[in-house]
Each structure stands twice: as structure tokens, then as C-alpha cells.
C-alpha atoms as a PDB file:
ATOM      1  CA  UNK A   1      -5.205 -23.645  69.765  1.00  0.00           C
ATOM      2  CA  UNK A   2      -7.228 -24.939  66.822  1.00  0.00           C
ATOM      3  CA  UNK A   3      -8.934 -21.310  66.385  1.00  0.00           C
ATOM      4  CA  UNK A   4      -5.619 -19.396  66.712  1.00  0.00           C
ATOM      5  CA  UNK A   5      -4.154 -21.504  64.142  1.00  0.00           C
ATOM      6  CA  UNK A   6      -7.117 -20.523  61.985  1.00  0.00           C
ATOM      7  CA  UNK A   7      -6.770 -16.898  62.511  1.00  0.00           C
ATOM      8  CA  UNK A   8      -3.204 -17.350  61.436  1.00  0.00           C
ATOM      9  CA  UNK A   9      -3.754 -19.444  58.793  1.00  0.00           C
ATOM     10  CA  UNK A  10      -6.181 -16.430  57.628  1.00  0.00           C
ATOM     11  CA  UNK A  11      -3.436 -13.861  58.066  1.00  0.00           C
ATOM     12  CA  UNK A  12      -1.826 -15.481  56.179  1.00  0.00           C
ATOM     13  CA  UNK A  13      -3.896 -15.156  53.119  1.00  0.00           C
ATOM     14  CA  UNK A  14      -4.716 -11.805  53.698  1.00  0.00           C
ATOM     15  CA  UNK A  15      -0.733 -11.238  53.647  1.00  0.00           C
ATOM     16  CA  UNK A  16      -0.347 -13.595  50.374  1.00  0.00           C
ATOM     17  CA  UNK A  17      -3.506 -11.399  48.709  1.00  0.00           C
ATOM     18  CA  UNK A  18      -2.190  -8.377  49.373  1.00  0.00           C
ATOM     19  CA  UNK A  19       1.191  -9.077  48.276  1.00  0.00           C
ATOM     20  CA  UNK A  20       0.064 -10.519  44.994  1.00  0.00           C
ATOM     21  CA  UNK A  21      -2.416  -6.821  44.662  1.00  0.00           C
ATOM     22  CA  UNK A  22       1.010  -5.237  45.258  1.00  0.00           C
ATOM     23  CA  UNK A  23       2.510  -6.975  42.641  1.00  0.00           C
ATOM     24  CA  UNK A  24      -0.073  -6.227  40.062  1.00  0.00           C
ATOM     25  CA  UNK A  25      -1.232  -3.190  40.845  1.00  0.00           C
ATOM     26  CA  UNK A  26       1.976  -1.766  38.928  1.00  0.00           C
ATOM     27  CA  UNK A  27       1.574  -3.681  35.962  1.00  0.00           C
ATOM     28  CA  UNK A  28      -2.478  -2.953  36.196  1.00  0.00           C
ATOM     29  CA  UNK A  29      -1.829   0.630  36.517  1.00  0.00           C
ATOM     30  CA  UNK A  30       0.249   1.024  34.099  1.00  0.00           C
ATOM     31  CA  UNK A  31      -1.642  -0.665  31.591  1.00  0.00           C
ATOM     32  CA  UNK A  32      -4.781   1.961  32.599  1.00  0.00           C
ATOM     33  CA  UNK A  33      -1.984   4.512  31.954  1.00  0.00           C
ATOM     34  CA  UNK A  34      -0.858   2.851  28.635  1.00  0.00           C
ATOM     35  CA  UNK A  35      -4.447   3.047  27.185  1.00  0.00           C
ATOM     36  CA  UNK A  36      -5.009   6.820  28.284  1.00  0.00           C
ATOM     37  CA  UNK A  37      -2.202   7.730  26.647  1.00  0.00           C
ATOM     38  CA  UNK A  38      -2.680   5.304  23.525  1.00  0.00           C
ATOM     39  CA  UNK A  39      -6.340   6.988  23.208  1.00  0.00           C
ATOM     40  CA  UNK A  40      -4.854  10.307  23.189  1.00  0.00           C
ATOM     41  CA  UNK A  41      -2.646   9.227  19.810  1.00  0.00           C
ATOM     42  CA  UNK A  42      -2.793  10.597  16.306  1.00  0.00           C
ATOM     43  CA  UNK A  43      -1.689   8.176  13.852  1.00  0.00           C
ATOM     44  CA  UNK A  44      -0.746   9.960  10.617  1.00  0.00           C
ATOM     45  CA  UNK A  45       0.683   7.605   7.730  1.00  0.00           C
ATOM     46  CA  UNK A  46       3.320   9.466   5.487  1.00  0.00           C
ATOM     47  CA  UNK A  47       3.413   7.811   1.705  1.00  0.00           C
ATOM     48  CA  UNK A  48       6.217   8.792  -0.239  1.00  0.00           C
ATOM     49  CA  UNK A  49       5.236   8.876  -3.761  1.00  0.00           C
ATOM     50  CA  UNK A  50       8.315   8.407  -5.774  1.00  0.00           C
ATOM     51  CA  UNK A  51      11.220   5.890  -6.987  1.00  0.00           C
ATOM     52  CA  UNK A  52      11.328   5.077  -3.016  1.00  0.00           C
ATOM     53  CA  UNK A  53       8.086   4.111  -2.758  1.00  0.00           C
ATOM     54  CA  UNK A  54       6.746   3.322   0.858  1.00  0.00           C
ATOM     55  CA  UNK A  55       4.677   4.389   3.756  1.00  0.00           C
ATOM     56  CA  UNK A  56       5.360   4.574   7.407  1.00  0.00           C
ATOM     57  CA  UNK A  57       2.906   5.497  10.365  1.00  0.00           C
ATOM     58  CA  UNK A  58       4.026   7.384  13.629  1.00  0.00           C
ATOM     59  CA  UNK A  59       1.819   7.996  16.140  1.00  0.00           C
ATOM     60  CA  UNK A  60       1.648  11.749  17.620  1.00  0.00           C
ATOM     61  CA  UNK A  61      -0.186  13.648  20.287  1.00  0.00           C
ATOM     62  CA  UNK A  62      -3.053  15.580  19.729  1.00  0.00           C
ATOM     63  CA  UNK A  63      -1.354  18.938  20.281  1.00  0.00           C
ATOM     64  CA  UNK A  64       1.205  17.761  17.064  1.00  0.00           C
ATOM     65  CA  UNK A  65      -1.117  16.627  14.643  1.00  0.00           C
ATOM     66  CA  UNK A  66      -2.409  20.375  15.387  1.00  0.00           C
ATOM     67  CA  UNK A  67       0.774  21.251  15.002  1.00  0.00           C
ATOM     68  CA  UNK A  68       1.447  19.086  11.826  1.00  0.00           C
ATOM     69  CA  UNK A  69      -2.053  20.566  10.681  1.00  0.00           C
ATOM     70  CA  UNK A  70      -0.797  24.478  11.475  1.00  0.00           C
ATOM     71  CA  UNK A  71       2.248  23.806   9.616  1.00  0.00           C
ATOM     72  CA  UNK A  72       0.472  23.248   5.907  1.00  0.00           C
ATOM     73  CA  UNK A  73      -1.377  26.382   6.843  1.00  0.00           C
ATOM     74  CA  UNK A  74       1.157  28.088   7.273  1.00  0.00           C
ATOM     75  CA  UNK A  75       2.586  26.658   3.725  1.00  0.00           C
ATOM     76  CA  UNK A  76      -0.720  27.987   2.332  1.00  0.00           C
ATOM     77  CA  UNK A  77      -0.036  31.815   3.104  1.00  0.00           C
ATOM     78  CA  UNK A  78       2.985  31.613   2.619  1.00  0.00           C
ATOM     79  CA  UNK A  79       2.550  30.061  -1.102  1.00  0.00           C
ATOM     80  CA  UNK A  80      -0.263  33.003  -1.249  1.00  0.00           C
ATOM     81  CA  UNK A  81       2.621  35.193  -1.165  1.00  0.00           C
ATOM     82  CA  UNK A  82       5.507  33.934  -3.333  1.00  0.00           C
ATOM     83  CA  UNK A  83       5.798  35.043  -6.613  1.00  0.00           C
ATOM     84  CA  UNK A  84       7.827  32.896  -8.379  1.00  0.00           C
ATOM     85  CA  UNK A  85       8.782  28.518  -8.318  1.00  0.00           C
ATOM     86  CA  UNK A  86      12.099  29.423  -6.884  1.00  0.00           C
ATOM     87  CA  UNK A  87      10.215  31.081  -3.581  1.00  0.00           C
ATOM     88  CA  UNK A  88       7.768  28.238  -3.651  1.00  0.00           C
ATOM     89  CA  UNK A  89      10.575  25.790  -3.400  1.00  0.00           C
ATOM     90  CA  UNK A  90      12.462  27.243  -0.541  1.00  0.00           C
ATOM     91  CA  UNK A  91       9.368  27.087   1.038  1.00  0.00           C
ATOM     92  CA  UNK A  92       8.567  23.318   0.399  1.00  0.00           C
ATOM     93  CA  UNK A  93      12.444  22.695   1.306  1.00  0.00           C
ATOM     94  CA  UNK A  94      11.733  24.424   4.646  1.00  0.00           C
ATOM     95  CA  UNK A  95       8.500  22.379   5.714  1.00  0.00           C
ATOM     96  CA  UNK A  96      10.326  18.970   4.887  1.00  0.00           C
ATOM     97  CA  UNK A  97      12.996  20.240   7.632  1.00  0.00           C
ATOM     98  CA  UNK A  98       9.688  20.956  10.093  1.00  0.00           C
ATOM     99  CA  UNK A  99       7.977  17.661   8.683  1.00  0.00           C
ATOM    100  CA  UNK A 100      11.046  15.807   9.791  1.00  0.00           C
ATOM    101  CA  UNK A 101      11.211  16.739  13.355  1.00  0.00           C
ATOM    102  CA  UNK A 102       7.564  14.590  13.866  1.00  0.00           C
ATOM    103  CA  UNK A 103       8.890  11.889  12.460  1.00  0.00           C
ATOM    104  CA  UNK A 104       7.157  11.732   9.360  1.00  0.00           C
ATOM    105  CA  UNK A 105       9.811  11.578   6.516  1.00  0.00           C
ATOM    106  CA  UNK A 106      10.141   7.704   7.881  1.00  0.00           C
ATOM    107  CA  UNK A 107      13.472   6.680   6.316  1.00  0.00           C
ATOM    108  CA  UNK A 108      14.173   9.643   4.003  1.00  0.00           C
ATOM    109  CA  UNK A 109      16.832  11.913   4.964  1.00  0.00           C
ATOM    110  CA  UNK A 110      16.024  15.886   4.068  1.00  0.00           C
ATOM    111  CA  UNK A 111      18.272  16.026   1.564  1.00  0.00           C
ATOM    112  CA  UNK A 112      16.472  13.561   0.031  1.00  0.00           C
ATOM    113  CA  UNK A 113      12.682  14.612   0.503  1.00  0.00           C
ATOM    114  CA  UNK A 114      13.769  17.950   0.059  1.00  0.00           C
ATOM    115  CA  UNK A 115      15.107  16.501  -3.825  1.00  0.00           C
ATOM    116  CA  UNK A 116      11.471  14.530  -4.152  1.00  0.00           C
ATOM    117  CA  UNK A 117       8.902  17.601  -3.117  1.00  0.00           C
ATOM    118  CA  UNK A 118      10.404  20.030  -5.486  1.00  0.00           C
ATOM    119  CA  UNK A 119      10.776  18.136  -8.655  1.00  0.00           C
ATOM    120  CA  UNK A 120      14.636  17.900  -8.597  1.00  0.00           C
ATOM    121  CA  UNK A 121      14.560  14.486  -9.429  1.00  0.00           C
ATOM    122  CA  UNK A 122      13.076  14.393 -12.202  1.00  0.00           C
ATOM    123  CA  UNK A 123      15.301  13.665 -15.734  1.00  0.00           C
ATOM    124  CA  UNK A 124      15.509  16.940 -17.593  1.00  0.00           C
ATOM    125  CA  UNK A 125      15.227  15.942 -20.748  1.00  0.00           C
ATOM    126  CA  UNK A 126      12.055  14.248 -20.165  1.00  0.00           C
ATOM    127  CA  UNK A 127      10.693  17.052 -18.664  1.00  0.00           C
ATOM    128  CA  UNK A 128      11.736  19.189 -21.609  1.00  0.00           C
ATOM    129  CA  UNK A 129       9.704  16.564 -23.993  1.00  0.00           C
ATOM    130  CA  UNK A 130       7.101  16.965 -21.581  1.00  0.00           C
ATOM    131  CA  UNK A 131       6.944  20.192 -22.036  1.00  0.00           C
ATOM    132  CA  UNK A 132       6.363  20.529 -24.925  1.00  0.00           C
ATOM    133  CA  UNK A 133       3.605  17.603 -24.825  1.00  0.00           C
ATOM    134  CA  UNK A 134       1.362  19.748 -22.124  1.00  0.00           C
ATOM    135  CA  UNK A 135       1.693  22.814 -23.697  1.00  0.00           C
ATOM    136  CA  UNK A 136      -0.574  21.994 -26.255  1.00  0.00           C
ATOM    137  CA  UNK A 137      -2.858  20.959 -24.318  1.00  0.00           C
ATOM    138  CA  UNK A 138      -6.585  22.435 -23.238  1.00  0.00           C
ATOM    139  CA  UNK A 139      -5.587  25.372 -20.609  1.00  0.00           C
ATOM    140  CA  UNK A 140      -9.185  25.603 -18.630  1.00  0.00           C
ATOM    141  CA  UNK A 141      -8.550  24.947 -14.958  1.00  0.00           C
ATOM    142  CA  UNK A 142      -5.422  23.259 -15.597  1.00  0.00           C
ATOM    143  CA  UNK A 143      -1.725  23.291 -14.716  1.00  0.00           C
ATOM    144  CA  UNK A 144       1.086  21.111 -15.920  1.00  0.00           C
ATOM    145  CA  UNK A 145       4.756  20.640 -15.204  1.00  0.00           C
ATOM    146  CA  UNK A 146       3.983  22.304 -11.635  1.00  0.00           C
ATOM    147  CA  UNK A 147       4.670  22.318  -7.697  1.00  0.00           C
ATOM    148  CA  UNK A 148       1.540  21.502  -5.652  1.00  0.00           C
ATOM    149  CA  UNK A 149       0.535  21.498  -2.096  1.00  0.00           C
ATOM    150  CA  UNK A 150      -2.745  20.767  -0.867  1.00  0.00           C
ATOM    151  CA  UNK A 151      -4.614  20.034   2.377  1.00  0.00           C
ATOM    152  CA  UNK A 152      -7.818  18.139   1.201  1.00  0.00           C
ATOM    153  CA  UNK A 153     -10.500  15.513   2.587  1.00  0.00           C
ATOM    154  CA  UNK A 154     -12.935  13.253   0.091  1.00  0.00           C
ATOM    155  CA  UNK A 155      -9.372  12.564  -1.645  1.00  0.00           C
ATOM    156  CA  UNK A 156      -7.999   9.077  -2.482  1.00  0.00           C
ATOM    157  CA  UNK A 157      -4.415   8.310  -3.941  1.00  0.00           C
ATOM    158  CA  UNK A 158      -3.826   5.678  -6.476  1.00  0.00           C
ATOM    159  CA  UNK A 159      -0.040   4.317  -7.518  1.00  0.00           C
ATOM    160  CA  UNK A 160       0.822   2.847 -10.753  1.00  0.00           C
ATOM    161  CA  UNK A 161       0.631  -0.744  -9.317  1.00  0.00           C
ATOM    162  CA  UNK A 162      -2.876   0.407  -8.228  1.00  0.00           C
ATOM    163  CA  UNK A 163      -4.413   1.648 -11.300  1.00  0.00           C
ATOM    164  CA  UNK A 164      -3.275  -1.786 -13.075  1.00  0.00           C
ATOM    165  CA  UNK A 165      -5.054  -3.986 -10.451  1.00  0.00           C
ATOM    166  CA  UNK A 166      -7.738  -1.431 -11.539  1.00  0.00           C
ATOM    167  CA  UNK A 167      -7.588  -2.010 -14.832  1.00  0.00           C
ATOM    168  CA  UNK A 168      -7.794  -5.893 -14.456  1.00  0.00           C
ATOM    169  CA  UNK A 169     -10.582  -5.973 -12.351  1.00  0.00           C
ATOM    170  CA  UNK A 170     -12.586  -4.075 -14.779  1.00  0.00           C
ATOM    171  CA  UNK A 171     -11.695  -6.644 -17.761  1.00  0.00           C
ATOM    172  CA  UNK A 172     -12.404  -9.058 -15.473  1.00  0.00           C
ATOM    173  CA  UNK A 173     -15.770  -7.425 -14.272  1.00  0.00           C
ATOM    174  CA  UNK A 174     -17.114  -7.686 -18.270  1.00  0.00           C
ATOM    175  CA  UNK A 175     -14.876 -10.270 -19.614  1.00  0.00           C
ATOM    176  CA  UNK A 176     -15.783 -12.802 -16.281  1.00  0.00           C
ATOM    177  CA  UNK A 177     -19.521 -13.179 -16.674  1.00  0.00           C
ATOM    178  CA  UNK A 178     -19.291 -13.969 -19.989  1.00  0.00           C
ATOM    179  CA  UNK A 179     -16.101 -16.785 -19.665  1.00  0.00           C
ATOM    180  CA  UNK A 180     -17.434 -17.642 -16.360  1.00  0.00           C
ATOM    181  CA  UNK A 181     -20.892 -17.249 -15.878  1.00  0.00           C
ATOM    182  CA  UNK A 182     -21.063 -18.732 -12.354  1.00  0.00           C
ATOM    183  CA  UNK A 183     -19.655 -16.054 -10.908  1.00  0.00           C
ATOM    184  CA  UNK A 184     -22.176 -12.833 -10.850  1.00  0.00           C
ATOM    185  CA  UNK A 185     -20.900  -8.907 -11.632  1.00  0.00           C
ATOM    186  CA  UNK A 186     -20.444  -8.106  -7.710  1.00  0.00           C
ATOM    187  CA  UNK A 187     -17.573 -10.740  -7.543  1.00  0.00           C
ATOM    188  CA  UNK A 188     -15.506  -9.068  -9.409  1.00  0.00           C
ATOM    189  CA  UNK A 189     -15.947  -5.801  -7.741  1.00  0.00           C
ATOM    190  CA  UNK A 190     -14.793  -7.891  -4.663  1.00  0.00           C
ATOM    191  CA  UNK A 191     -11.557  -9.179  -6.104  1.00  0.00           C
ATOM    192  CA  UNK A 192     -11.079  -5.517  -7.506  1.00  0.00           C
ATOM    193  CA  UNK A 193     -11.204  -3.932  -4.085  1.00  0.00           C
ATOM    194  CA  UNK A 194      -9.155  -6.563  -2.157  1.00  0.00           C
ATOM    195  CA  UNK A 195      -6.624  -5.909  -4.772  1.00  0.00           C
ATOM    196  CA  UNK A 196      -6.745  -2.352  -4.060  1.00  0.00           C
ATOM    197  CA  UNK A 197      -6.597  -2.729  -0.615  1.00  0.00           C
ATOM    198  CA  UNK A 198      -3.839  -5.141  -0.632  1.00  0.00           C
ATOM    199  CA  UNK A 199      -1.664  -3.092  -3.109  1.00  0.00           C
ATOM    200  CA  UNK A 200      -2.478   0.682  -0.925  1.00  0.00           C
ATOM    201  CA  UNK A 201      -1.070  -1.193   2.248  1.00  0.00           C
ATOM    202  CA  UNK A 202       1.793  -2.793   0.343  1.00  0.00           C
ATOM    203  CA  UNK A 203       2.660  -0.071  -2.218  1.00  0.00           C
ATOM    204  CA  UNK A 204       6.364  -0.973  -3.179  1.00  0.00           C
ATOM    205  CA  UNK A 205       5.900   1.047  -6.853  1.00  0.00           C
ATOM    206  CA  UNK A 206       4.376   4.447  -6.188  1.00  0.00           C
ATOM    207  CA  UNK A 207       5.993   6.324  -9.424  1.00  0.00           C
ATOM    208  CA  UNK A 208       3.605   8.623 -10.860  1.00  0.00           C
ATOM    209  CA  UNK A 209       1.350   8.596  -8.236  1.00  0.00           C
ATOM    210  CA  UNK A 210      -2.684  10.152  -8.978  1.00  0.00           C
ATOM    211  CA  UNK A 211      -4.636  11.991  -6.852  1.00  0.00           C
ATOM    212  CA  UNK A 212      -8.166  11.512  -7.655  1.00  0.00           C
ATOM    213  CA  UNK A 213     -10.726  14.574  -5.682  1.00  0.00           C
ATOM    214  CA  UNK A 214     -13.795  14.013  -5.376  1.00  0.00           C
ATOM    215  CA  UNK A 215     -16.604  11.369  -7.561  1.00  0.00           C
ATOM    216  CA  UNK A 216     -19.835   9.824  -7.051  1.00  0.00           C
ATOM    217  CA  UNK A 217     -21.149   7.073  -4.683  1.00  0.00           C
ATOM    218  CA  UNK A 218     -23.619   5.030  -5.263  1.00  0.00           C
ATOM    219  CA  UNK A 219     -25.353   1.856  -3.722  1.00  0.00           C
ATOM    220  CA  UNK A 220     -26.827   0.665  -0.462  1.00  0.00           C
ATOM    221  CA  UNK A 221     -29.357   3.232   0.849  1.00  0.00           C
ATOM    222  CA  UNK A 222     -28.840   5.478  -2.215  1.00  0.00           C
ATOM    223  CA  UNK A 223     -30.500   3.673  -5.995  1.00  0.00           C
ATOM    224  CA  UNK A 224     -28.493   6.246  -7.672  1.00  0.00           C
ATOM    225  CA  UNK A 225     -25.132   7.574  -8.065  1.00  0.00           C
ATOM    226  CA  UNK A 226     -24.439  10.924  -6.522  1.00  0.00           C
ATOM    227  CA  UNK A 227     -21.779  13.421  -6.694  1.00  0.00           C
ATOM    228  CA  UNK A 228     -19.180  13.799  -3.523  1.00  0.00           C
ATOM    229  CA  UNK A 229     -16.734  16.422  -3.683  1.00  0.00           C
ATOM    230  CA  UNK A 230     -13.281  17.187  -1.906  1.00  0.00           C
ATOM    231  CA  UNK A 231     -12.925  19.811   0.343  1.00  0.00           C
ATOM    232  CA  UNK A 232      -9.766  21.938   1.324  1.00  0.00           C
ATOM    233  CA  UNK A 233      -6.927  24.052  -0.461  1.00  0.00           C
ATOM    234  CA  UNK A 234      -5.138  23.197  -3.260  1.00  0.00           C
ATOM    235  CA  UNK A 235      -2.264  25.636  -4.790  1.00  0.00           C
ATOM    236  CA  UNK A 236       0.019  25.055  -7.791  1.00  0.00           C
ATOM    237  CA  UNK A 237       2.839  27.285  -9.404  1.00  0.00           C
ATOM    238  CA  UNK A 238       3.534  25.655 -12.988  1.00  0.00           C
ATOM    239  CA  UNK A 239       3.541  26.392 -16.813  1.00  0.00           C
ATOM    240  CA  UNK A 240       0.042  28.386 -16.425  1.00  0.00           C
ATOM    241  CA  UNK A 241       1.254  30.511 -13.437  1.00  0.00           C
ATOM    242  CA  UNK A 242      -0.155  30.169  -9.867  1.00  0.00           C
ATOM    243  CA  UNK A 243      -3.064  28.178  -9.529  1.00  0.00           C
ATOM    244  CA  UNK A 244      -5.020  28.390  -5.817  1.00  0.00           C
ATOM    245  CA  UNK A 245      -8.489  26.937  -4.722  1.00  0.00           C
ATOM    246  CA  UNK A 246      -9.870  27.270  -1.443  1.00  0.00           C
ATOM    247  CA  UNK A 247     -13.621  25.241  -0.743  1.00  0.00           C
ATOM    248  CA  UNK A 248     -15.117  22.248  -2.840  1.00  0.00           C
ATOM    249  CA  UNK A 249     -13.640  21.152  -5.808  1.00  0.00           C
ATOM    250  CA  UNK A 250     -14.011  17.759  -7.909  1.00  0.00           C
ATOM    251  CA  UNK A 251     -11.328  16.445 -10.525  1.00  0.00           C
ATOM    252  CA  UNK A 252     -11.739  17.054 -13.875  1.00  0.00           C
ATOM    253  CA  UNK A 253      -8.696  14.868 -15.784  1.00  0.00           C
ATOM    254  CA  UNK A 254     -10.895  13.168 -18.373  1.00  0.00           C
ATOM    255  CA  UNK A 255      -9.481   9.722 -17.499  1.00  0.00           C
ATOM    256  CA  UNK A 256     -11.233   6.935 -15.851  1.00  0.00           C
ATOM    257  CA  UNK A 257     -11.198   6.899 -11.968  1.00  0.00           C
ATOM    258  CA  UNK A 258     -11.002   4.087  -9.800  1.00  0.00           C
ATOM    259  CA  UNK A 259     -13.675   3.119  -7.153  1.00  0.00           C
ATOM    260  CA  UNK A 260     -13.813   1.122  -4.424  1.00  0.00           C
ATOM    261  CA  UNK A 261     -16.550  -0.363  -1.766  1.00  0.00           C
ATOM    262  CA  UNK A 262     -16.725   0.886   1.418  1.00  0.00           C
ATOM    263  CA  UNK A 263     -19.911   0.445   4.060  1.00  0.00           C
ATOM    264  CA  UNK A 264     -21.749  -0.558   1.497  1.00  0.00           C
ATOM    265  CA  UNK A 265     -21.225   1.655  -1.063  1.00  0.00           C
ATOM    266  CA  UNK A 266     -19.741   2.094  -4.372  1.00  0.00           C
ATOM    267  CA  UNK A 267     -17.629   4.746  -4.867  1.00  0.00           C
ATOM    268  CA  UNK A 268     -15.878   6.347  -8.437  1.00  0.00           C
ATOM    269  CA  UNK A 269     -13.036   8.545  -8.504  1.00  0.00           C
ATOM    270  CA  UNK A 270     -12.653  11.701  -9.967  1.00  0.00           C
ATOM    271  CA  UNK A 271      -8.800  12.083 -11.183  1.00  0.00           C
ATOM    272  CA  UNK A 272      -7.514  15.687 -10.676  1.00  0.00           C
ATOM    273  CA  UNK A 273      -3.849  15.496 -10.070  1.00  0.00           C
ATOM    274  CA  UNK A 274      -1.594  13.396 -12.647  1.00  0.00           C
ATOM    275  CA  UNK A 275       2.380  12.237 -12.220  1.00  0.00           C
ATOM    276  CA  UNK A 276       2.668  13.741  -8.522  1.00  0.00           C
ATOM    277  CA  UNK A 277       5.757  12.584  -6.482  1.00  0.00           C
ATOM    278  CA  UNK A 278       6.208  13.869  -3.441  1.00  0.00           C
ATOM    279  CA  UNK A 279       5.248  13.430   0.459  1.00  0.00           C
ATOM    280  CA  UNK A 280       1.468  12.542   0.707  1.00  0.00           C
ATOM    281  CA  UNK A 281       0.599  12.568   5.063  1.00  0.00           C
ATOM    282  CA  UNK A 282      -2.591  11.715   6.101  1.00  0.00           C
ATOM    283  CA  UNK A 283      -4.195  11.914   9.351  1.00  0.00           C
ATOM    284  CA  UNK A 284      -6.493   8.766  10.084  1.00  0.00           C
ATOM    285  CA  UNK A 285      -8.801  10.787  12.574  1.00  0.00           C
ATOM    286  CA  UNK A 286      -9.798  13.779  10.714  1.00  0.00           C
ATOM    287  CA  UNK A 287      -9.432  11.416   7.256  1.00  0.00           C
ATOM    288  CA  UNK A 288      -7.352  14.438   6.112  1.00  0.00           C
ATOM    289  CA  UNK A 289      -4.704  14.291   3.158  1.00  0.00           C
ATOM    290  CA  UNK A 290      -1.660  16.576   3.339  1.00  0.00           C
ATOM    291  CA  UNK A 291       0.499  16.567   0.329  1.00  0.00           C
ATOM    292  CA  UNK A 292       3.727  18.179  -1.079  1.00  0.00           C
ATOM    293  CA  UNK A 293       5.412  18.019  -4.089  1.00  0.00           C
ATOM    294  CA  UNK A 294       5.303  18.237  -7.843  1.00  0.00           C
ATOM    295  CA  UNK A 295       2.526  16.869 -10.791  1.00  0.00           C
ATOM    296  CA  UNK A 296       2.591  16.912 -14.725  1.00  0.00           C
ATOM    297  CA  UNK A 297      -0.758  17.693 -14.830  1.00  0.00           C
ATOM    298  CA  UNK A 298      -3.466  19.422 -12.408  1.00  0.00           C
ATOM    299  CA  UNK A 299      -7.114  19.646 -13.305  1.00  0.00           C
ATOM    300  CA  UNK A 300     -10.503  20.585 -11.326  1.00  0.00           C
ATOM    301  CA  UNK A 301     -13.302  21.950 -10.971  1.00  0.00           C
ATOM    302  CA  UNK A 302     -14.697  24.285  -7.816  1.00  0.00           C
ATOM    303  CA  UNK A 303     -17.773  24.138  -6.844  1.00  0.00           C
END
């Protein structure tokens, strides 16, 4: 009697065990599931560079970030063959209809990013005065008062808020040591990319925004600085004509750049794009920037 109540006592578990791997399984399963498909994401951040000033991050399938990555190709021969701004911006009007399908315009209606991309925001008379301002300007490599698309990588973006953390970090980095000489040079570097870091996540003021390609790098394994260059297609219809580039290419704006650390290193800017609003998309796996839209002035160098 005693060993039958055993054996029961054991089916018993075996029924409870199996009822609770029942129960789980589902939940186990689909978490398995959940991470397949999570691995198989793209997340591509979209940063709208303009009086609405944000970013927002959807996450995509492989097979449309290609698709997100066929569609500025596309823009590029088709830009190869427009001859005139009014082509060009039919054709940026179209891909903010294509870009909004994936998602990517974030709270922007067309109408709106359609406005931003080509320029139609900005005040006429201003762009009149600034007209005139560019136009007297060095011609080289340059474009001003233009449209621009580009599909680049070894590219950072800086906002106004951005560039005036900049700024105080590097009064800080040679004013500091000398009011506060506790605190040694690399400190201030610190505070300088926090700052950054904080302000590229946050990013509420993104008017103007620059688009530095390229620099130099410098630090950890390497004692000196050495050039780095950004590589992709760039094309820009403005006051000089068409503009394209297809390779290497560094910025050439003789302005200051902004650096940053990263893995060690030290890394200065090379400003090449000036006063762009517009849609900048970038694709966190390939570390690929996508961007749209209109600059006052364009400047770089191919290599």
C-alpha cells in the first residue's frame, strides 16, 4: 500500500512537472523567437535637422534597410540626370513619400519634410542677403545656397547646441589648467565629450546643422595624428551648378572641427557641409549616414 502510494505520489510530480514545462514552454519559446527576430533588426535613427529638431529610431528588417539603402541610390542616378533644382526637388519630394512608408519621417508629416529637404522653409529675404554674402566668396570645390544628398561613412553631424558645448570645452581645456590647476588637460576633454554625447542624444535645437567629413585621429596606439577620410557620394545643385563626388573625400570649410574620444582615441573633425536642414538617417550597423536636404555652404576635398 505504502509503495503504491509512492508511485502515485511520483505521478504526481511527473504530472505537476510537466504541466508547469507546458506552461513555460510558450513563454520560453517565444522569447527564443523574440531574440531571432530582434537579432535580425536594423535600427536606423532619422535626425531632422531643422526648426523641429529631433530624432527617432525604428527598427527594420534586413531586407529594408537594403531597401532604405537602394532607395538613396536610386536618388543618386537619378540626381546624375536632372538638369536643373526644380528636377532635383521633385525628386527629393518623391523619396520623402518612399522614406515615409519605413517609418522614418518619425512625427513629420510629408508635407512637412517634403517643405524641410528642399529649402522651402527658409525666409526669402535672408536667403537673398545670403546670396549675395556667398557669392563673393572663394569658388574652388565649393557650393553655396544648394540642395544636397549624400550617402557617406567617416561622417559626424554637429547642431548648433553642439558646437557651443564645443566651444566651452575648449575655453575650458586652456582656460582650466591655468584657474584650476588640479585638474590636468585630459579632464576637460572628458567633460567636452560627455557634453557632446549628452547634447547628440538630446538634440532639441538642430538649426543649422554641420556636417563635418572626414579629420584626423590621434592617440592610443597611434603617437601621431593621422588623416581619416569619408567615403561615399555626395551631390549638390546650387549657385555653382551641379556638384557630384563619388569615393574619398575630406571637408575643407576652413572652420574649426569638433572631436571627440572614442576607444581610445582622439578624433578632429573636418567641416564640409555648413547650414544643412533636412532629414539626416543613419544606419547603426553599417555606421552609414544618409542625408537629404539643403546647405549654405558645401566644401571638400576628394582624394
Amino acid at each position: 500500500m505504502g509503495k503504491n502510494n509512492l508511485i502515485k505520489k511520483g505521478l504526481a510530480v511527473v504530472i505537476i512537472l510537466l504541466f508547469i514545462c507546458v506552461a513555460f514552454a510558450p513563454s520560453i519559446n517565444a522569447d527564443i523567437n523574440k531574440a531571432s527576430v530582434d537579432s535580425e533588426l536594423v535600427e536606423i535613427t532619422t535626425e531632422v535637422c531643422g526648426l523641429n529638431g529631433g530624432e527617432h529610431t525604428v527598427q527594420l528588417t534586413n531586407e529594408e534597410a537594403e531597401e532604405v539603402d537602394r532607395l538613396f541610390e536610386n536618388i543618386r542616378l537619378r540626381l546624375n540626370e536632372s538638369t536643373s533644382r526644380g528636377e532635383a526637388e521633385e525628386i527629393f519630394k518623391e523619396a520623402v513619400v518612399e522614406l515615409d512608408k519605413y517609418g522614418l519621417l518619425g512625427s513629420l508629416i510629408v508635407k512637412q519634410a517634403q517643405k524641410l529637404v528642399t529649402g522651402r522653409h527658409r525666409d526669402s529675404r535672408a536667403m537673398k542677403i545670403s546670396e549675395g554674402f556667398f557669392s563673393r566668396l572663394q569658388k574652388n570645390n565649393s557650393n553655396y545656397l544648394c540642395l544636397i544628398a549624400g550617402a557617406t561613412n567617416g561622417t559626424n553631424f554637429d547642431s548648433q547646441l553642439e558646437l557651443f558645448c564645443g566651444r566651452i570645452s575648449v575655453l575650458l581645456s586652456f582656460v582650466g589648467p591655468i584657474l584650476f590647476n588640479k585638474f590636468p588637460l585630459y579632464t576637460f576633454f572628458i567633460l567636452r565629450y560627455f557634453l557632446l554625447d549628452i547634447f547628440s542624444s538630446v538634440n532639441p535645437v538642430a538649426i543649422a546643422s554641420r556636417i563635418n567629413l572626414g579629420g584626423e585621429k590621434g592617440g592610443g596606439w597611434i603617437p601621431e595624428f593621422v588623416e581619416f577620410y569619408a567615403h561615399g557620394w555626395i551631390i549638390t545643385m546650387g549657385l555653382l551648378g551641379t556638384h557630384r563626388c563619388d569615393g574619398k573625400m575630406q571637408g575643407a570649410i576652413p572652420l574649426y572641427g569638433t572631436g571627440t574620444i572614442f576607444e581610445g582615441y582622439l578624433y578632429a573633425f573636418s567641416p564640409g557641409v555648413l547650414g544643412f536642414t533636412g532629414l539626416h538617417i543613419y544606419n547603426l550597423i553599417q555606421a552609414k549616414h544618409f542625408y537629404l536636404g539643403s546647405a549654405l555652404w558645401v566644401n571638400f576635398e576628394e582624394v
